[in-house]
Protein backbone atom coordinates (compact mmCIF):
# COMPACT_ATOMS: atom_id res chain seq x y z
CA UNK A 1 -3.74 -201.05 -98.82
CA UNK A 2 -1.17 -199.67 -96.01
CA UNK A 3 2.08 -199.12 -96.28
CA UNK A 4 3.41 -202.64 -95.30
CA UNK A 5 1.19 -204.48 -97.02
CA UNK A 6 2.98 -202.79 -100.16
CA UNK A 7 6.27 -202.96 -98.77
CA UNK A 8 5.45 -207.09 -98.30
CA UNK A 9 3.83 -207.12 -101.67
CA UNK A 10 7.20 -205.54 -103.99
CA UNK A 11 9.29 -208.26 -103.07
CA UNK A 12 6.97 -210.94 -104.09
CA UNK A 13 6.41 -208.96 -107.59
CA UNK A 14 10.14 -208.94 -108.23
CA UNK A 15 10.38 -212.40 -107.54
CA UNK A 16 6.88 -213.33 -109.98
CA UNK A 17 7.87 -210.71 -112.53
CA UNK A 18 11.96 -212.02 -112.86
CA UNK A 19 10.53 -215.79 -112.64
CA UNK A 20 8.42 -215.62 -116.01
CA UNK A 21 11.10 -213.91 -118.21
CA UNK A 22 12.36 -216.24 -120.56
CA UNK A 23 16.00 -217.09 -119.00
CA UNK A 24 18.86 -215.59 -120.79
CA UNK A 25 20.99 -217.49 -123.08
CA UNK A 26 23.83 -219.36 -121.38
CA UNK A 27 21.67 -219.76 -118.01
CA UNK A 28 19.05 -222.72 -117.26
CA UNK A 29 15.35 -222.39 -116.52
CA UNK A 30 16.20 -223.62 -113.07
CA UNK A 31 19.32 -221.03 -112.48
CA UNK A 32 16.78 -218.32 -113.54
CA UNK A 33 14.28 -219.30 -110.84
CA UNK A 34 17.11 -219.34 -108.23
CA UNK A 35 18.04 -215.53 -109.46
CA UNK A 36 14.30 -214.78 -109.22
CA UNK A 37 13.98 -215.78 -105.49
CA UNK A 38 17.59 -214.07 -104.77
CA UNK A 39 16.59 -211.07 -106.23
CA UNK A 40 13.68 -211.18 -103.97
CA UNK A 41 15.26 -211.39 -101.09
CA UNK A 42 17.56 -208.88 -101.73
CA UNK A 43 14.76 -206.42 -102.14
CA UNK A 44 13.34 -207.49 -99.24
CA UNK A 45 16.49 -206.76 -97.48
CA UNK A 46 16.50 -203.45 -98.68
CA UNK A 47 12.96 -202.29 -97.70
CA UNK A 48 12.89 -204.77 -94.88
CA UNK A 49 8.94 -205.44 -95.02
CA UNK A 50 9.79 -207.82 -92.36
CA UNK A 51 12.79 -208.87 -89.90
CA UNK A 52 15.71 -209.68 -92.55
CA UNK A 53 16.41 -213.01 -91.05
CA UNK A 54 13.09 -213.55 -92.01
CA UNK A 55 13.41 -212.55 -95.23
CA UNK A 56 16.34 -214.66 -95.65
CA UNK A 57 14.96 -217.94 -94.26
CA UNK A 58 11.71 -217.43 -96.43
CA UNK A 59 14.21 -217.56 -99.73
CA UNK A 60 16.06 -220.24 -98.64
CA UNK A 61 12.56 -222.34 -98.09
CA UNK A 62 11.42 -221.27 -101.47
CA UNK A 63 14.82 -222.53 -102.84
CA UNK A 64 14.96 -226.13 -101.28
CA UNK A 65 11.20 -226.57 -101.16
CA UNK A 66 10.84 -226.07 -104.60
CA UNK A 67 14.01 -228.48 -105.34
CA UNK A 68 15.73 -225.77 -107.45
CA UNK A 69 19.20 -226.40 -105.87
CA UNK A 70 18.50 -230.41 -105.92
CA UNK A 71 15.15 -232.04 -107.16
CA UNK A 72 16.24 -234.77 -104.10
CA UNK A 73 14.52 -233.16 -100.81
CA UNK A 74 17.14 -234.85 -98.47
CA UNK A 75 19.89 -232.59 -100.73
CA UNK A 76 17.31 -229.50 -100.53
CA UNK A 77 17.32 -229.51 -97.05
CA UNK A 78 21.24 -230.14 -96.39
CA UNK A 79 21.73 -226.95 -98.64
CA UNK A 80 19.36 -225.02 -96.94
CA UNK A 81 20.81 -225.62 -93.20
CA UNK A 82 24.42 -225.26 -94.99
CA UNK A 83 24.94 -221.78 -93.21
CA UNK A 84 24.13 -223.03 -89.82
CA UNK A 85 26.72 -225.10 -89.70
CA UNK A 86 29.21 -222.50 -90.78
CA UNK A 87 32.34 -221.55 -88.96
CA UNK A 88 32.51 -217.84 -89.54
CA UNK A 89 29.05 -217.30 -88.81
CA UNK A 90 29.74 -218.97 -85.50
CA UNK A 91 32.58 -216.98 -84.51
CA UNK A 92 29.86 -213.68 -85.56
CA UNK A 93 27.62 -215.00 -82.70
CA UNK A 94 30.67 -215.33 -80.55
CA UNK A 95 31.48 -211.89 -80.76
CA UNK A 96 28.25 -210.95 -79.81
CA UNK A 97 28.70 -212.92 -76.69
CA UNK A 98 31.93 -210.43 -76.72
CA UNK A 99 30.02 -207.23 -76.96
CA UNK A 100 27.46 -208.49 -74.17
CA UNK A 101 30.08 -209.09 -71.44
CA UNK A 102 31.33 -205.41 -72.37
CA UNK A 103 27.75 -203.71 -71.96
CA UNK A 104 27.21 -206.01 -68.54
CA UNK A 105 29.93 -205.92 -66.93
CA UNK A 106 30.37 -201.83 -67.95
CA UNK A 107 33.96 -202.30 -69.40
CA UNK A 108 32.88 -200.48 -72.64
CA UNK A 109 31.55 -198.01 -70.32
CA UNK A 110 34.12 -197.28 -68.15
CA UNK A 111 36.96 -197.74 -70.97
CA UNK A 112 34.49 -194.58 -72.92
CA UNK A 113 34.16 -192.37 -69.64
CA UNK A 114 38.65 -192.97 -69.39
CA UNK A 115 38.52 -191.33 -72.43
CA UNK A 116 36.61 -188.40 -71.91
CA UNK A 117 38.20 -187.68 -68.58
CA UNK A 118 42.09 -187.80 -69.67
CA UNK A 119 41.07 -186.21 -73.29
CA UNK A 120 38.13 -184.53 -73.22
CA UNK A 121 39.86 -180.53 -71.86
CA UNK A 122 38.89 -179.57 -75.39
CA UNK A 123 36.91 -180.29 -78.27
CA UNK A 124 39.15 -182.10 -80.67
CA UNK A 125 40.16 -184.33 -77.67
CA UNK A 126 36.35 -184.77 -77.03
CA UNK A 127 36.23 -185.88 -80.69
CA UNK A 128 40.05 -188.11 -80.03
CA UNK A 129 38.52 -189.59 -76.97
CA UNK A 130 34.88 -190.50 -78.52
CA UNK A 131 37.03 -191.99 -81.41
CA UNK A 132 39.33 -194.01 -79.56
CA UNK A 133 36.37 -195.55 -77.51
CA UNK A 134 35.28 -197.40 -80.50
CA UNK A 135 38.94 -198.08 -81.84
CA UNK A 136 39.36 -199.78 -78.06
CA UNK A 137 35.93 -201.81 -78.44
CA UNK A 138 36.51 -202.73 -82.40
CA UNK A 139 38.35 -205.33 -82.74
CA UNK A 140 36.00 -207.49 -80.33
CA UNK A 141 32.10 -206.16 -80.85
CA UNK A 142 31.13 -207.36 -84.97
CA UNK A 143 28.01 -205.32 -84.39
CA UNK A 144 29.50 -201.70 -85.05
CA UNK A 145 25.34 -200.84 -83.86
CA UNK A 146 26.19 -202.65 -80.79
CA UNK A 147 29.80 -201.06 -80.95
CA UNK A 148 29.03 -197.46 -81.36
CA UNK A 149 24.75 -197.30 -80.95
CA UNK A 150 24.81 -199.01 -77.87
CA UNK A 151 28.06 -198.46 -75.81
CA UNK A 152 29.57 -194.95 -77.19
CA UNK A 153 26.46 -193.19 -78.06
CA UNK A 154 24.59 -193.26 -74.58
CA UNK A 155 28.46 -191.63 -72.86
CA UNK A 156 28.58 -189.21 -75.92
CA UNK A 157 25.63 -188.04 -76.36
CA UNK A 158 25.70 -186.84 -73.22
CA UNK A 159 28.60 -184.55 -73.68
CA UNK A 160 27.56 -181.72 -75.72
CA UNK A 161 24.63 -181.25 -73.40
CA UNK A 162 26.88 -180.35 -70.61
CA UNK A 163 27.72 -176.84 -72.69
CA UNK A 164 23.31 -176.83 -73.79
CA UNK A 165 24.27 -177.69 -76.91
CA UNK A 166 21.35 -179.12 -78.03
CA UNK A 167 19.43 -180.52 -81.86
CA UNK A 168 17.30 -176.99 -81.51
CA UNK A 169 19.77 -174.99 -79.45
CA UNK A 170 22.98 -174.71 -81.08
CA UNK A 171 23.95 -178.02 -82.56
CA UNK A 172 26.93 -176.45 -84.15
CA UNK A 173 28.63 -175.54 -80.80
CA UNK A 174 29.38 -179.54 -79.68
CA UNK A 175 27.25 -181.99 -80.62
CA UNK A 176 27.08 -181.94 -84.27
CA UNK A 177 30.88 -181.97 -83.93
CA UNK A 178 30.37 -185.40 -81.64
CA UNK A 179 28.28 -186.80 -83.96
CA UNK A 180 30.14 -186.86 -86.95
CA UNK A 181 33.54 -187.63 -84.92
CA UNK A 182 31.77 -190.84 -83.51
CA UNK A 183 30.35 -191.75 -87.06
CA UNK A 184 33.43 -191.70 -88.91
CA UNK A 185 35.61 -193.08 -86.58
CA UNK A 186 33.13 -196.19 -86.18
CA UNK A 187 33.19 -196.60 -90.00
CA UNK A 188 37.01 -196.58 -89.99
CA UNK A 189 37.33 -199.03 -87.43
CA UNK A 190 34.95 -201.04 -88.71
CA UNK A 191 37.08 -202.11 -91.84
CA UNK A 192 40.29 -201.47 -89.92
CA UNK A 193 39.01 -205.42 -88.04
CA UNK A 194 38.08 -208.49 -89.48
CA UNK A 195 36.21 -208.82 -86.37
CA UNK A 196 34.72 -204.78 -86.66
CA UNK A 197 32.30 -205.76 -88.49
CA UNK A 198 29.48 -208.62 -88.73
CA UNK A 199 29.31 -208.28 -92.53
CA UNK A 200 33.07 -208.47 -92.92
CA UNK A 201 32.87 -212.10 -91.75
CA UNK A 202 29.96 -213.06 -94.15
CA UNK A 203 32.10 -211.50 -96.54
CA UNK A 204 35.46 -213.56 -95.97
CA UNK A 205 33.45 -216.72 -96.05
CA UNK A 206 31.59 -216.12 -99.22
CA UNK A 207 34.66 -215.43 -100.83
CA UNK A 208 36.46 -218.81 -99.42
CA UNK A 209 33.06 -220.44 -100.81
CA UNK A 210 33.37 -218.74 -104.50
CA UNK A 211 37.18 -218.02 -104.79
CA UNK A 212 38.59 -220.95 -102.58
CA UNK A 213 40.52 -218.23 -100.73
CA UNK A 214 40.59 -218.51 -96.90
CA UNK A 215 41.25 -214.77 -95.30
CA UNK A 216 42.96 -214.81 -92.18
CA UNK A 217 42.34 -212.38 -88.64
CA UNK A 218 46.07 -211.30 -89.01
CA UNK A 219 46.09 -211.21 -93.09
CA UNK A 220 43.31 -208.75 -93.16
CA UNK A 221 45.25 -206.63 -90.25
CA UNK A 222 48.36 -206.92 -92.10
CA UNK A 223 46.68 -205.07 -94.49
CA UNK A 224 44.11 -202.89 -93.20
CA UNK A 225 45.24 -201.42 -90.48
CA UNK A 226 48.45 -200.03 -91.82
CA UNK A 227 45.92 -198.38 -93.90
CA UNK A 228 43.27 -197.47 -91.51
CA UNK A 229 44.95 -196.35 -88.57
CA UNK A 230 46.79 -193.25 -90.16
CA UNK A 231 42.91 -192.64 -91.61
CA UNK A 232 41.40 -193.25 -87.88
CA UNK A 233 44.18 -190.68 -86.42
CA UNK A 234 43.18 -188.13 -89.03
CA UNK A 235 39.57 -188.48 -88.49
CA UNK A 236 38.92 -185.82 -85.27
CA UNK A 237 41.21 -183.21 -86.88
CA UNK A 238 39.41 -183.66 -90.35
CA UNK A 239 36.07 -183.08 -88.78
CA UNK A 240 37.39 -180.27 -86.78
CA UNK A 241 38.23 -178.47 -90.16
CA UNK A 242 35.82 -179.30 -91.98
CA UNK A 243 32.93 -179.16 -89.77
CA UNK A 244 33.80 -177.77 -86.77
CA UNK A 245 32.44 -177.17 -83.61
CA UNK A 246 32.06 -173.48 -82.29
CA UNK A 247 33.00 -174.41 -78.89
CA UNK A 248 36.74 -174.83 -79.02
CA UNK A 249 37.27 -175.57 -75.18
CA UNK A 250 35.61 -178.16 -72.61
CA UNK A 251 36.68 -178.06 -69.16
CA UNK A 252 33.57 -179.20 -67.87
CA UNK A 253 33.74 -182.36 -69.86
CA UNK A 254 36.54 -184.56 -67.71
CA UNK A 255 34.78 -183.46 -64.58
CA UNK A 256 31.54 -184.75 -65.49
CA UNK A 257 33.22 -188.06 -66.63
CA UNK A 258 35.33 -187.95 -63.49
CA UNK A 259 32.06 -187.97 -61.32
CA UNK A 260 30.53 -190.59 -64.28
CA UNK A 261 33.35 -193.04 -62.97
CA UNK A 262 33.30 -192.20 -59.12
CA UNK A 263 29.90 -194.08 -59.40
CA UNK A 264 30.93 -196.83 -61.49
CA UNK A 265 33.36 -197.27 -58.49
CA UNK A 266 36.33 -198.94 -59.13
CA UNK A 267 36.77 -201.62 -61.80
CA UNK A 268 35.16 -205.03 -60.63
CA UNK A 269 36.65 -208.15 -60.84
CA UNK A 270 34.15 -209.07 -63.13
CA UNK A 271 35.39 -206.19 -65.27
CA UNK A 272 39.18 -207.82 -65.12
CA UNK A 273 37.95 -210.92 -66.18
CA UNK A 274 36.47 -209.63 -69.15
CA UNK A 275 39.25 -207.77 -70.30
CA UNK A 276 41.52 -210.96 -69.83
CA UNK A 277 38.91 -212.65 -71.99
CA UNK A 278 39.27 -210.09 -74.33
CA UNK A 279 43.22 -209.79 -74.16
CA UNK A 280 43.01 -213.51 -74.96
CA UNK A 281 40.95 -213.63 -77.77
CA UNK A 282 42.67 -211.26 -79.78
CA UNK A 283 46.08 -212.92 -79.13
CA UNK A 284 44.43 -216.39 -80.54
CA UNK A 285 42.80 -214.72 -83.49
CA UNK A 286 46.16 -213.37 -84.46
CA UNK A 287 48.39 -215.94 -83.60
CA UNK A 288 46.03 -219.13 -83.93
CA UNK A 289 47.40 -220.53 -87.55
CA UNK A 290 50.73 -220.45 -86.06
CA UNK A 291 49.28 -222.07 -82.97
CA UNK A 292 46.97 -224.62 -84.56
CA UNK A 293 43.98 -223.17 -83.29
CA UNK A 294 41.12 -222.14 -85.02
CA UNK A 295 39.63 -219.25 -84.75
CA UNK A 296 35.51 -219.88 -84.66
CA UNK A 297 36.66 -222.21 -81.52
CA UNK A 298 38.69 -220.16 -79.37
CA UNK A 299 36.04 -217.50 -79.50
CA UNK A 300 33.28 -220.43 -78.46
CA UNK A 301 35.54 -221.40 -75.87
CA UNK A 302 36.30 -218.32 -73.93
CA UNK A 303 32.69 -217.60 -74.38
CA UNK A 304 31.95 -221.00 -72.44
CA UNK A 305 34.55 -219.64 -69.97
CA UNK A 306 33.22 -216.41 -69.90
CA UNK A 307 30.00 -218.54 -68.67
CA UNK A 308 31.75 -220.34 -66.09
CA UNK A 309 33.15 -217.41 -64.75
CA UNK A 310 30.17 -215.69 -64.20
CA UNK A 311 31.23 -212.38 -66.69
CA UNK A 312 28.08 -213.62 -68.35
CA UNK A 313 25.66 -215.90 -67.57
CA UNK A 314 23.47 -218.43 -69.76
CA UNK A 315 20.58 -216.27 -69.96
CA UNK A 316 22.43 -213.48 -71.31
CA UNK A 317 22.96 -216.06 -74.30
CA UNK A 318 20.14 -217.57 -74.73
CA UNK A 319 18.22 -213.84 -74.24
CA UNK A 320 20.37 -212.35 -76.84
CA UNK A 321 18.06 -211.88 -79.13
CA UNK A 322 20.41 -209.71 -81.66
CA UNK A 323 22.81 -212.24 -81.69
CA UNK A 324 20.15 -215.36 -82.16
CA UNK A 325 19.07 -212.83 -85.28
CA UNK A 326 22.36 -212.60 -86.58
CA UNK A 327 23.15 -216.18 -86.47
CA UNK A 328 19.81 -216.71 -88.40
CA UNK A 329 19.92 -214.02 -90.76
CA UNK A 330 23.77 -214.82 -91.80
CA UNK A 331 23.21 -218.45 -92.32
CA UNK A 332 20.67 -218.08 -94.50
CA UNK A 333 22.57 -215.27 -96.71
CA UNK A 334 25.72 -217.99 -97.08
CA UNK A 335 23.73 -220.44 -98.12
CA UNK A 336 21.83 -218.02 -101.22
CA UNK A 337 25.18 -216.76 -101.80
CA UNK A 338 26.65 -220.81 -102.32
CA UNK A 339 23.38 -221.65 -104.36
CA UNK A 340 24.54 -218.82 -107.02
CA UNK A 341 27.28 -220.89 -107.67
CA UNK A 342 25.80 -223.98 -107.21
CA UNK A 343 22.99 -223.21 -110.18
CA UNK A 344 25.76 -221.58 -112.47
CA UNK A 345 24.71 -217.83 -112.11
CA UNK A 346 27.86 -217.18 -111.30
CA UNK A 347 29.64 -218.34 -113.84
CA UNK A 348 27.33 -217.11 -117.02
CA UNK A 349 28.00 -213.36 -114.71
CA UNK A 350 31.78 -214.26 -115.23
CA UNK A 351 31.74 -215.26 -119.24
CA UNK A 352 29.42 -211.91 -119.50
CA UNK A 353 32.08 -210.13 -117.84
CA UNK A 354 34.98 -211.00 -119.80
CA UNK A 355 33.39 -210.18 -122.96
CA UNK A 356 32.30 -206.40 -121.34
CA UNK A 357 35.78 -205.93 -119.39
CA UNK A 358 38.80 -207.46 -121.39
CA UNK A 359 39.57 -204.17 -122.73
CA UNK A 360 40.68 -202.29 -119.43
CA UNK A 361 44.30 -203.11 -118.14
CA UNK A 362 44.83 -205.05 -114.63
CA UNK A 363 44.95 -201.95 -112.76
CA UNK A 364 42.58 -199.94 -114.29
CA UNK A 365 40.03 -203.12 -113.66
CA UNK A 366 41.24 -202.84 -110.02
CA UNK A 367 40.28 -199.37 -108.96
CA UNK A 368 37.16 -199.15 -110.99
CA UNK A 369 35.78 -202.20 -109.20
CA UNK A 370 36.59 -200.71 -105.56
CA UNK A 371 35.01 -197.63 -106.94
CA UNK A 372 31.94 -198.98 -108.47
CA UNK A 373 31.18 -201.84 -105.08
CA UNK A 374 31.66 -198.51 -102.99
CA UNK A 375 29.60 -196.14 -104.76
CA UNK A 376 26.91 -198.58 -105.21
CA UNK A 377 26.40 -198.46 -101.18
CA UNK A 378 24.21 -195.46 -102.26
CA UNK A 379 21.39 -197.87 -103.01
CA UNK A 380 21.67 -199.92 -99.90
CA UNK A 381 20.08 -199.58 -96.20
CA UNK A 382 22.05 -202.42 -94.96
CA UNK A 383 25.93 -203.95 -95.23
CA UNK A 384 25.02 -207.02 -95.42
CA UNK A 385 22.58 -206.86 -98.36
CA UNK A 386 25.18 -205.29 -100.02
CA UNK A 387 27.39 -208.27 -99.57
CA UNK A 388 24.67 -210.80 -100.28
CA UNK A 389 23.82 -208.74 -104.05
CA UNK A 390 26.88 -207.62 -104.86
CA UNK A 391 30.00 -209.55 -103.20
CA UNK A 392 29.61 -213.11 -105.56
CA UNK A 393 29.55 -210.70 -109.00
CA UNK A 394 32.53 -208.98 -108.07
CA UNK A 395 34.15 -212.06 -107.02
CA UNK A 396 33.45 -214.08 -110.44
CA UNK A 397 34.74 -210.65 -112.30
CA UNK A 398 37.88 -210.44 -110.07
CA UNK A 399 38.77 -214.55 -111.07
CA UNK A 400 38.78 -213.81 -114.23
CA UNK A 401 40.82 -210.48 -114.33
CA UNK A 402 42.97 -210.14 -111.10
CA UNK A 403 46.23 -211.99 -111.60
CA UNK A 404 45.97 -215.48 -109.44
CA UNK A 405 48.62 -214.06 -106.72
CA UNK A 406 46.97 -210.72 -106.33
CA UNK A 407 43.24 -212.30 -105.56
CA UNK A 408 44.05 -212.49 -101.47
CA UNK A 409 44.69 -208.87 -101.12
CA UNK A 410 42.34 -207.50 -103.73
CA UNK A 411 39.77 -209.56 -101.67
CA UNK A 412 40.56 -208.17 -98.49
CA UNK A 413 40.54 -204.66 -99.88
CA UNK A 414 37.19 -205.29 -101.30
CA UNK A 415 36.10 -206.53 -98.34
CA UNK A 416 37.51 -203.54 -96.85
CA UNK A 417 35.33 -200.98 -98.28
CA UNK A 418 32.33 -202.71 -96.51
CA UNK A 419 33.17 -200.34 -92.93
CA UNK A 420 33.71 -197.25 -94.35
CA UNK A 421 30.76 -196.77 -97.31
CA UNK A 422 28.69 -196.48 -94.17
CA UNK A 423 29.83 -192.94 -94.17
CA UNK A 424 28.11 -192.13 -97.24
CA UNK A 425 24.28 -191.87 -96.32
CA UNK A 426 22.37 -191.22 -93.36
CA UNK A 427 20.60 -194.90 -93.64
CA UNK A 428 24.87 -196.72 -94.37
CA UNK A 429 25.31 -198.74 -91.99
CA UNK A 430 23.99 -199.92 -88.07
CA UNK A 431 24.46 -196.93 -86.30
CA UNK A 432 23.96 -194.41 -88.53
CA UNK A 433 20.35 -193.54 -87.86
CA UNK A 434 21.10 -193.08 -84.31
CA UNK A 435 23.62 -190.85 -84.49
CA UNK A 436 21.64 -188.96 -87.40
CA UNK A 437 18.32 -189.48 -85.38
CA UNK A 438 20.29 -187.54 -82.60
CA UNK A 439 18.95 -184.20 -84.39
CA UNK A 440 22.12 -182.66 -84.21
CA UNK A 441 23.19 -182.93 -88.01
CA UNK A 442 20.57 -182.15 -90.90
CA UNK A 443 19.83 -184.68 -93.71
CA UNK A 444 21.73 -182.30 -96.29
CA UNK A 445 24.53 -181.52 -94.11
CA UNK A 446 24.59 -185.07 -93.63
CA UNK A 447 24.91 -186.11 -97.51
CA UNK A 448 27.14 -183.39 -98.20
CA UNK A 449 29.72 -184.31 -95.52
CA UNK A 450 28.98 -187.95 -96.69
CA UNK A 451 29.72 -187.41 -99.97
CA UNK A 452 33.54 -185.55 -98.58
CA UNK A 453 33.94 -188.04 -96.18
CA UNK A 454 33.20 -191.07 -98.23
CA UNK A 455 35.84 -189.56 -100.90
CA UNK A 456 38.43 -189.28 -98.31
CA UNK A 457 37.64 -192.93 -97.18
CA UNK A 458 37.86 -194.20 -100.67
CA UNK A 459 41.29 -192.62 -102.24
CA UNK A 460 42.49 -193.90 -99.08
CA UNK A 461 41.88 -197.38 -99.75
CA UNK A 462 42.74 -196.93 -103.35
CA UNK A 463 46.15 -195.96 -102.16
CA UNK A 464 45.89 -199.14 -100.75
CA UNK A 465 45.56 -201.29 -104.21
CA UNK A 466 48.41 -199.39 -105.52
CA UNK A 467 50.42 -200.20 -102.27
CA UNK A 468 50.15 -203.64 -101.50
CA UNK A 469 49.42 -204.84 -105.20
């Protein structure tokens, strides 16, 4: 049997093997099945057998065909197209549309090359310019792949090979240095956003599903970046002491950039419009409550104008196949993450957890749940199948424990760990096996500095709970 045919097969065992246990008490025959099929999935997001929006729409087929959710197939079938017609997952394809008139019109490109010429004369402002690339690019590309794969890595990567610092010819001189910078930084500013991320979105709206709390673009800045930002400026400097590159000076860098940029020519009109787009967005998705506009359809509508204008045309949108994926794989994952509550799994987690948990005091509950969601990342290939798994548990625990006015920011700090337990493993998050398929870092230099790195990260954002709680 080959390797995928096993892969394909595991999922399906979990699923058969979970189905005929005898439910647990407190929990229905029918919620049982549900957690049998979600577990499923899950798995299969983890090993990926197949596409995960696959995956995804293959559970959610199981689910309504097999009337688990509602024995009515008209009710089946409205639950099972639930996440298609969901805002935030919406405003994720948007931003997609966002990072695609960045690649074409070469905004992201020529924003990455400033960098590098005006801060590139050594190699902490190599690491300072690669960083604030993706700080630049954050707040409007969700896919931090997209974000820092696609758009940083091609500029950086190119860097360290100006000085023939190459994976089998002294790594440690630049690029291993590079690397890391660009890693780190992209994990910071991927929880520093709302909009950083793709999975921070299908987290917010899970949580207004489950907790009936609706997290804002500017309520999750209020918060995050005050405690991300100091983090972000730190990260160069910490990688330049803790792993630092032998090459301390690169004059040659700005000049290559320079003559990077002298064939870009100068910026195109095109260009202008998109960073007016861009400009525009942001101001809406910070100011929009105040202004009565929501969110989900500002970003549709500059995308429309982005169409009219010619920044992008229809064919980029319809072509995008990531984004078409996305919207797929996302709308199926909200609507497995509703049925949990919709069967009662989540409840029967939440009366298991009060009997297990009443002991600890408010904060102590606090920081070991941030802990325990983070460190848990260690058994997960992909964000968002961390969300799917573990986001609705820790949700149902937090109800019962968190005092009511505390729930908002103890979401969006839980949330907020989503960006930055990338760090941890070589496999974290997006762009991690680019940067580690690079060849300049090993796969034990890579843990270890995970492992620091992801420590940092974390008693940051615990500094957070004790902060703003």
């Amino acid at each position: 049997m080959s390797k995928k045919a096993i892969s394909m097969l595991i999922p399906v065992l979990v699923t058969l093997v979970v189905w005929f246990i005898p439910a647990p008490e407190g929990l229905s025959a029918n919620a049982w099945h549900f957690m049998a099929i979600f577990l499923g999935v899950v798995v299969g997001l983890v090993i990926e057998p197949v596409p995960a929006a696959l995956v995804g729409l293959v559970g959610v087929c199981l689910v309504a065909l097999l009337g688990i959710i509602d024995p009515k197939p008209a009710e089946g079938v409205k639950w099972a197209l639930s996440g298609f017609s969901n805002s935030i997952i919406w405003l994720i394809f948007a931003a997609f549309m966002f990072a695609a008139g960045y690649q074409k019109t070469g905004l992201g490109k020529r924003i990455s090359l400033i960098m590098v010429k005006f801060m590139g004369k050594s190699s902490l402002g190599l690491g300072y310019a690669v960083a604030f690339a993706d700080l630049l690019l954050a707040p409007f590309m969700p896919s931090n792949t997209a974000r820092s794969g696609g758009t940083i890595f091609p500029i950086a990567i190119n860097i360290p090979q100006i000085f023939n610092s190459l994976p089998d010819n002294e790594p440690r001189k630049l690029g291993a240095y590079i690397s890391w910078v660009a890693m780190a930084a992209t994990c910071v500013t991927s929880s520093m956003f709302l909009t950083g991320l793709a999975p921070n979105l299908l987290a917010v709206n899970i949580i207004e599903k489950s907790a009936k709390v609706t997290i804002e673009w500017g309520a999750w800045a209020s918060i995050m970046v005050p405690l991300m930002l100091p983090l972000f400026l730190l990260v160069p400097l910490l990688a330049y002491l803790i792993f630092p590159p032998t090459q301390k000076q690169s004059p040659e860098a700005p000049i290559w950039a320079a003559g990077e940029l002298k064939k870009m020519g100068s910026i195109s009109f095109k260009e202008i419009m998109m960073l007016f787009f861009a400009v525009l967005a942001l101001v809406l998705w910070i100011f929009g409550k105040e202004l009565g506009v929501n969110a989900t359809m500002a970003a549709i509508s500059i995308v429309s104008l982005m169409v009219l204008c010619n920044v992008i045309s229809w064919d980029d949108i319809i072509g995008n196949k990531g984004a078409w994926n996305v919207l797929v794989w996302f709308a199926t994952l909200v609507a497995l993450a509703s049925g949990l509550a919709k069967v009662g799994i989540l409840k029967w987690i939440g009366t298991l957890a009060e009997a297990s948990l009443s002991g600890l005091s408010p904060t102590a509950l606090v920081v070991a749940m941030l802990i325990v969601f983070f460190i848990l990342h260690y058994f997960f290939a992909s964000v968002t199948a961390h969300v799917s798994a573990l986001l609705p548990v820790f949700i149902v625990i937090a109800m019962k424990f968190v005092a009511p006015e505390q729930i908002p920011t103890f979401m969006i700090l839980l949330s907020g760990t989503l960006g930055i337990m990338g760090i941890i493993t070589p496999y974290g998050t997006g762009p991690s096996p680019i940067w580690y398929g690079a060849g300049y870092i090993s796969q034990a230099r890579w843990w270890a500095l995970g492992a620091i790195f992801g420590a940092i990260f974390l008693a940051v954002l615990l500094v957070g709970a004790f902060v703003f709680m």
